[in-house]
N, C-alpha and C. Protein backbone atom coordinates (compact mmCIF):
# COMPACT_ATOMS: atom_id res chain seq x y z
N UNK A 1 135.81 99.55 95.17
CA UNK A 1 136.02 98.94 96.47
C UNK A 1 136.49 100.03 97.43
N UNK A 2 135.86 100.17 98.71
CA UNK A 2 136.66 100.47 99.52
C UNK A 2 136.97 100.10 100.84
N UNK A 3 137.39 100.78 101.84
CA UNK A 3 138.22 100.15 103.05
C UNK A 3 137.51 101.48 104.27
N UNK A 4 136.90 100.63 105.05
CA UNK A 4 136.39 101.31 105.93
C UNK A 4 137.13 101.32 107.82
N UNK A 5 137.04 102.42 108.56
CA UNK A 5 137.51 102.18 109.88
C UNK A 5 136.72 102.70 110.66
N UNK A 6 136.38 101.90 111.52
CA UNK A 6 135.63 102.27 113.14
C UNK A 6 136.16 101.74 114.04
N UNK A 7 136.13 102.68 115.34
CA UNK A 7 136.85 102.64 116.33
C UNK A 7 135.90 102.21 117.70
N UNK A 8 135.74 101.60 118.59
CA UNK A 8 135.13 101.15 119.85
C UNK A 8 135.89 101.79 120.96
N UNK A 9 135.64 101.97 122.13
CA UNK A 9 136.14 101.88 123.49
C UNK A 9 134.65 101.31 124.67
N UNK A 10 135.20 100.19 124.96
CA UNK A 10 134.46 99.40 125.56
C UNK A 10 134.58 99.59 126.98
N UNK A 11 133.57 99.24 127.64
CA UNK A 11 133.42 99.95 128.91
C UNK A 11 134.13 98.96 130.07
N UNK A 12 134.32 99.42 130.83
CA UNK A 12 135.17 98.76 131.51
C UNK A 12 134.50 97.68 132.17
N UNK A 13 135.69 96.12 132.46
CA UNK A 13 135.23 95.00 132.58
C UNK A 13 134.39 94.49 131.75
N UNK A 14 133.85 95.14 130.41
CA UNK A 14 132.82 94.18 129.54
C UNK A 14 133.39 93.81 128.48
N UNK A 15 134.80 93.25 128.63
CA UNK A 15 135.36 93.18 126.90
C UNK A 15 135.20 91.97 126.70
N UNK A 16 135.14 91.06 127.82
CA UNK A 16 134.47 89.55 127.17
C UNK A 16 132.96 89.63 126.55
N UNK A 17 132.14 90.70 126.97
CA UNK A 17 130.61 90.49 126.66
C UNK A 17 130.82 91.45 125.01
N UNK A 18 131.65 92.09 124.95
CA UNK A 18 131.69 92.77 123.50
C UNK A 18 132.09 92.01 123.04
N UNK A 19 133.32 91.31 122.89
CA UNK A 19 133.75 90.46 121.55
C UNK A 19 132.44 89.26 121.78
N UNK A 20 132.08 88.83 122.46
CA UNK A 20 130.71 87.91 122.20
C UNK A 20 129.95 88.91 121.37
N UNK A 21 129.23 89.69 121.91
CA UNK A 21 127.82 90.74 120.79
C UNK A 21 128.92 90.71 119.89
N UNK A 22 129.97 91.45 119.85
CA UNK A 22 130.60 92.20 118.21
C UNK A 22 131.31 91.15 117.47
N UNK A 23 130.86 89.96 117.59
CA UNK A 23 131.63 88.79 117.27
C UNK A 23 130.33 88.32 116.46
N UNK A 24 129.18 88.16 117.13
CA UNK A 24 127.62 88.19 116.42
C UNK A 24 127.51 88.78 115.39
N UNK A 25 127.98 90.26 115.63
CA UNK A 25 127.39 91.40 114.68
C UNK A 25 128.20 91.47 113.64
N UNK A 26 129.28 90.97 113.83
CA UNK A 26 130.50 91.06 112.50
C UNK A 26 129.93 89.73 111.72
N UNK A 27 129.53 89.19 112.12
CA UNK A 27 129.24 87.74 111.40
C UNK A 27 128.04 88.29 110.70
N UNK A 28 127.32 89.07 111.19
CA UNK A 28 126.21 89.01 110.44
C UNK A 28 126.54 89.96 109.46
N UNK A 29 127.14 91.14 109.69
CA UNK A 29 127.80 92.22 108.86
C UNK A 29 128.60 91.33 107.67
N UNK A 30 128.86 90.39 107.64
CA UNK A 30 129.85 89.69 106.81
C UNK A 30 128.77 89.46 105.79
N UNK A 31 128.16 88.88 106.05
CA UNK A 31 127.25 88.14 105.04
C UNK A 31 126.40 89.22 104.09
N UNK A 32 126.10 90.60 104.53
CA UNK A 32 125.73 91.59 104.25
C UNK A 32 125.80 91.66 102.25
N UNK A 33 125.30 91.68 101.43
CA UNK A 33 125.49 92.42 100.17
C UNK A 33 126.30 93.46 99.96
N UNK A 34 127.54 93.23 99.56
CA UNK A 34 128.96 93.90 98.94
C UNK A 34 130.10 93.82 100.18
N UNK A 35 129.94 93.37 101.27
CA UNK A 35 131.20 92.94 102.31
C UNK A 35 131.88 92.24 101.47
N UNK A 36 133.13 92.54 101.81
CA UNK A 36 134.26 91.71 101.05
C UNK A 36 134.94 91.12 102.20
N UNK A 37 135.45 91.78 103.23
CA UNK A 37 136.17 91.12 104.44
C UNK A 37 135.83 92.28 105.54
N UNK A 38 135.40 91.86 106.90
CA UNK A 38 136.03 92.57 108.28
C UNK A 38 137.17 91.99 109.17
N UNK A 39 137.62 93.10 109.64
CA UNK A 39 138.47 92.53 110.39
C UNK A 39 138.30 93.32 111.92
N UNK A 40 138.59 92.63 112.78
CA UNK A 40 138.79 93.19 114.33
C UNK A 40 139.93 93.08 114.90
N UNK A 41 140.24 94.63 115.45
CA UNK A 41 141.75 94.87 115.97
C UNK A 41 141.60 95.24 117.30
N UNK A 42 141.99 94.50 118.15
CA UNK A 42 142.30 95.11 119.42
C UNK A 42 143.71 96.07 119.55
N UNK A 43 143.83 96.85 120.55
CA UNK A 43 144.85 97.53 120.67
C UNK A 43 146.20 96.77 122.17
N UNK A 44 147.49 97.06 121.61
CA UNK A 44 148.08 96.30 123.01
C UNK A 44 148.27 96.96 123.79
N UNK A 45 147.90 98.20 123.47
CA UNK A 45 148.19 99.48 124.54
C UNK A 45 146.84 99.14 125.37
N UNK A 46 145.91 99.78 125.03
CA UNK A 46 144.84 99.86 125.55
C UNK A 46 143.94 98.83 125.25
N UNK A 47 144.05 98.07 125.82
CA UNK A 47 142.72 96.93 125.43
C UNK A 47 141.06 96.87 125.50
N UNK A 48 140.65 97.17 125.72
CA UNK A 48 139.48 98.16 125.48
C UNK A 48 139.33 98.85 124.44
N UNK A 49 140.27 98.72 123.51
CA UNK A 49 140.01 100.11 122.14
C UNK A 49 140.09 98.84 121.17
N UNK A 50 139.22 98.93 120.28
CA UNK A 50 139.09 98.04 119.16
C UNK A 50 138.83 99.23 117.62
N UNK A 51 139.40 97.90 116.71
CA UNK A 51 139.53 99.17 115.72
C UNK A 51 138.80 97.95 114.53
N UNK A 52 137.58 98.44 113.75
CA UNK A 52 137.07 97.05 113.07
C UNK A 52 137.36 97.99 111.42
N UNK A 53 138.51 97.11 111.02
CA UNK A 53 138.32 97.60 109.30
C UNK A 53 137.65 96.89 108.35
N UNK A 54 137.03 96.98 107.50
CA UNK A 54 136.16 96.68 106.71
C UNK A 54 136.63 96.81 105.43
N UNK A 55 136.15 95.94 104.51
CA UNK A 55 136.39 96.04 103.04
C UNK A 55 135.08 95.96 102.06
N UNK A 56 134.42 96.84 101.52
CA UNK A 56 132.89 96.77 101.10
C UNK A 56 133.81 97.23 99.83
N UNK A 57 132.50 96.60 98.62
CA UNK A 57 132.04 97.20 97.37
C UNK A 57 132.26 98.32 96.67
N UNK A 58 131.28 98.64 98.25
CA UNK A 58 131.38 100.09 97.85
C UNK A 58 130.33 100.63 98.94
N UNK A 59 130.46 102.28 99.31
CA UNK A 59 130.30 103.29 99.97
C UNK A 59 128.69 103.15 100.81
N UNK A 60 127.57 102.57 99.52
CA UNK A 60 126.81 102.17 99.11
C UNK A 60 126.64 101.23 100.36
N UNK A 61 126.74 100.09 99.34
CA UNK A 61 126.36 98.82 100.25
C UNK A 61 126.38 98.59 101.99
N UNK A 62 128.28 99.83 102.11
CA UNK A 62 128.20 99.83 103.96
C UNK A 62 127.38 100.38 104.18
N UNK A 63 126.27 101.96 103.89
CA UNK A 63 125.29 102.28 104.29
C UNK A 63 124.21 101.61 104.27
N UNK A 64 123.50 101.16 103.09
CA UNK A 64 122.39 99.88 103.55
C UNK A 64 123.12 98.81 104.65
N UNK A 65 123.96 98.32 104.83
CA UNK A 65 124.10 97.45 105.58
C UNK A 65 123.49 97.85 106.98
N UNK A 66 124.20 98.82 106.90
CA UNK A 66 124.50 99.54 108.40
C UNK A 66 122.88 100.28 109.10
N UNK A 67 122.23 100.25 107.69
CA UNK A 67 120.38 100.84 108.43
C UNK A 67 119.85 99.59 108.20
N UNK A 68 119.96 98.51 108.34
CA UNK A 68 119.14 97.41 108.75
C UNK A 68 118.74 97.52 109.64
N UNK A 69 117.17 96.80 110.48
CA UNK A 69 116.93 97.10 111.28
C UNK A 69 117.91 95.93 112.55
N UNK A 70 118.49 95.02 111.79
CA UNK A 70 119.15 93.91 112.36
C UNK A 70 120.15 94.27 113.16
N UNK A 71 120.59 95.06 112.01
CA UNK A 71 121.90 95.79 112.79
C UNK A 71 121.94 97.17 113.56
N UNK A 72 120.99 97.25 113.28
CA UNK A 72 120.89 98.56 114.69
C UNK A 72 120.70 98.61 115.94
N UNK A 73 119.63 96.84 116.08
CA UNK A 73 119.55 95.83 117.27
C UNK A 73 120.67 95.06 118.09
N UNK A 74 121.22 95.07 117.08
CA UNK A 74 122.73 94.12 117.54
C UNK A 74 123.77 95.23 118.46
N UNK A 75 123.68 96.12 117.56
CA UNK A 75 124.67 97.45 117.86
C UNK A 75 124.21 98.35 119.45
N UNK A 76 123.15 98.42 119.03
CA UNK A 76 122.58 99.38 120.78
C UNK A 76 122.51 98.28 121.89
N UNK A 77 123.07 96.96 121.56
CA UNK A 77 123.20 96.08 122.67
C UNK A 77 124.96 95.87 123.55
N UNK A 78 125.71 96.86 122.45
CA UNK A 78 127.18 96.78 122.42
C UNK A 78 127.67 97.45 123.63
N UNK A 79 128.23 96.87 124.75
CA UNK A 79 128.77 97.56 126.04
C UNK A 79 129.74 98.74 125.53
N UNK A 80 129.60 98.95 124.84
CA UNK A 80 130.83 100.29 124.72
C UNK A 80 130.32 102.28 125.40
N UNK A 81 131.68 102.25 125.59
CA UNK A 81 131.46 103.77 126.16
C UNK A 81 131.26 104.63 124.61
N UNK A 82 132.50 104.89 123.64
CA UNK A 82 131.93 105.52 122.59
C UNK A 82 132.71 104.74 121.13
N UNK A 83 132.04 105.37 120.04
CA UNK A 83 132.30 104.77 118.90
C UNK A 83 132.70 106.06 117.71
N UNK A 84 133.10 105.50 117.00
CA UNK A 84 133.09 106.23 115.64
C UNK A 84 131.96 105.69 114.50
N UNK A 85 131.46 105.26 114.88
CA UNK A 85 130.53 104.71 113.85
C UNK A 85 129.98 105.77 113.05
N UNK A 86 129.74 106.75 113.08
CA UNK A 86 128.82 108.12 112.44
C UNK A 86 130.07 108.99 112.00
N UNK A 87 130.99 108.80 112.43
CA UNK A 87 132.07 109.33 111.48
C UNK A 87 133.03 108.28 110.97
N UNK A 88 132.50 107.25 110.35
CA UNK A 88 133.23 106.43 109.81
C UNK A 88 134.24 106.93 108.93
N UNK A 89 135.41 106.56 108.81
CA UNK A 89 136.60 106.96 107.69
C UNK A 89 136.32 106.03 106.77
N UNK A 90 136.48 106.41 105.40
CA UNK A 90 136.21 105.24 104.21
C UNK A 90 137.61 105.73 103.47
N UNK A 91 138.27 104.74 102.61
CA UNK A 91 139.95 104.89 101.69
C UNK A 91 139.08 104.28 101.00
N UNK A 92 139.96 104.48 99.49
CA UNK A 92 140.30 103.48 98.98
C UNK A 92 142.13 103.58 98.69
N UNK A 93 142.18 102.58 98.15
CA UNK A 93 143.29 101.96 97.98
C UNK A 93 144.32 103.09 97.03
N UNK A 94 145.31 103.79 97.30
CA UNK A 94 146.50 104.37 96.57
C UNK A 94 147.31 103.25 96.45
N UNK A 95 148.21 102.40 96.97
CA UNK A 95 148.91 101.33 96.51
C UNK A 95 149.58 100.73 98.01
N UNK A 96 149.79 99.73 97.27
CA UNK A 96 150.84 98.27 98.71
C UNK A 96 151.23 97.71 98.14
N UNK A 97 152.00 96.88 99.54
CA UNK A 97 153.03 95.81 99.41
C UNK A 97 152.34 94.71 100.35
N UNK A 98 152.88 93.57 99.58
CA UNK A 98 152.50 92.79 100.58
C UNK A 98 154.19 91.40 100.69
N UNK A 99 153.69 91.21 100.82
CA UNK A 99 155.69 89.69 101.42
C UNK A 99 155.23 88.54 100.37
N UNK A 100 155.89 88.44 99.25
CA UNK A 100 155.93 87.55 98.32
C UNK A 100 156.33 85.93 98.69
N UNK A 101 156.83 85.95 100.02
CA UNK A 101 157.03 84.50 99.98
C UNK A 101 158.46 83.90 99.63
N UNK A 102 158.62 84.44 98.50
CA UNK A 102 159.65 84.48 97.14
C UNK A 102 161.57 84.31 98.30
N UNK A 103 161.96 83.51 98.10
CA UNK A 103 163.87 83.27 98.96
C UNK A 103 164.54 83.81 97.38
């Protein structure tokens, strides 16, 4: 398994028309062969900067995903100024915590 990060900066005044497209495209990215979860982070500093982490299979599967021709359509429709997409960061997991709940 691993854990992927890409970064957006969306162009100005279009952040309602991105989370519509990148709201599409994550949905479809979801369903993808070896997605495990995405997630979308806006920033509170800068709102315009979105940060989408990903949880795939494996290394693998995000690259086929990502040369569909589906998703390459979805993506060159995305109002953004620039991306990290081509230098994606991939982890995997060294260790966590998470809040047990537990009084």
């Amino acid at each position: 398994m691993i854990h992927t990060l890409v970064s957006f900066h969306v162009q100005p005044s279009k952040v309602h028309e991105f989370e519509s497209l990148h709201r599409a495209l994550a949905q479809f990215m979801s369903v993808q062969p070896g997605c495990i979860e995405i997630r979308v982070h806006r920033s509170l500093k800068t709102p315009r900067e979105y940060v989408v982490y990903g949880t795939w299979g494996s290394k693998e599967a995000w690259e086929r995903a990502h040369q569909t021709a589906e998703f390459r359509t979805r993506f060159q429709d995305l109002p953004i100024q620039k991306h990290t997409l081509s230098s994606a960061s991939f982890f995997e997991l060294a260790y966590g915590y998470k809040e047990s709940g537990d009084a």
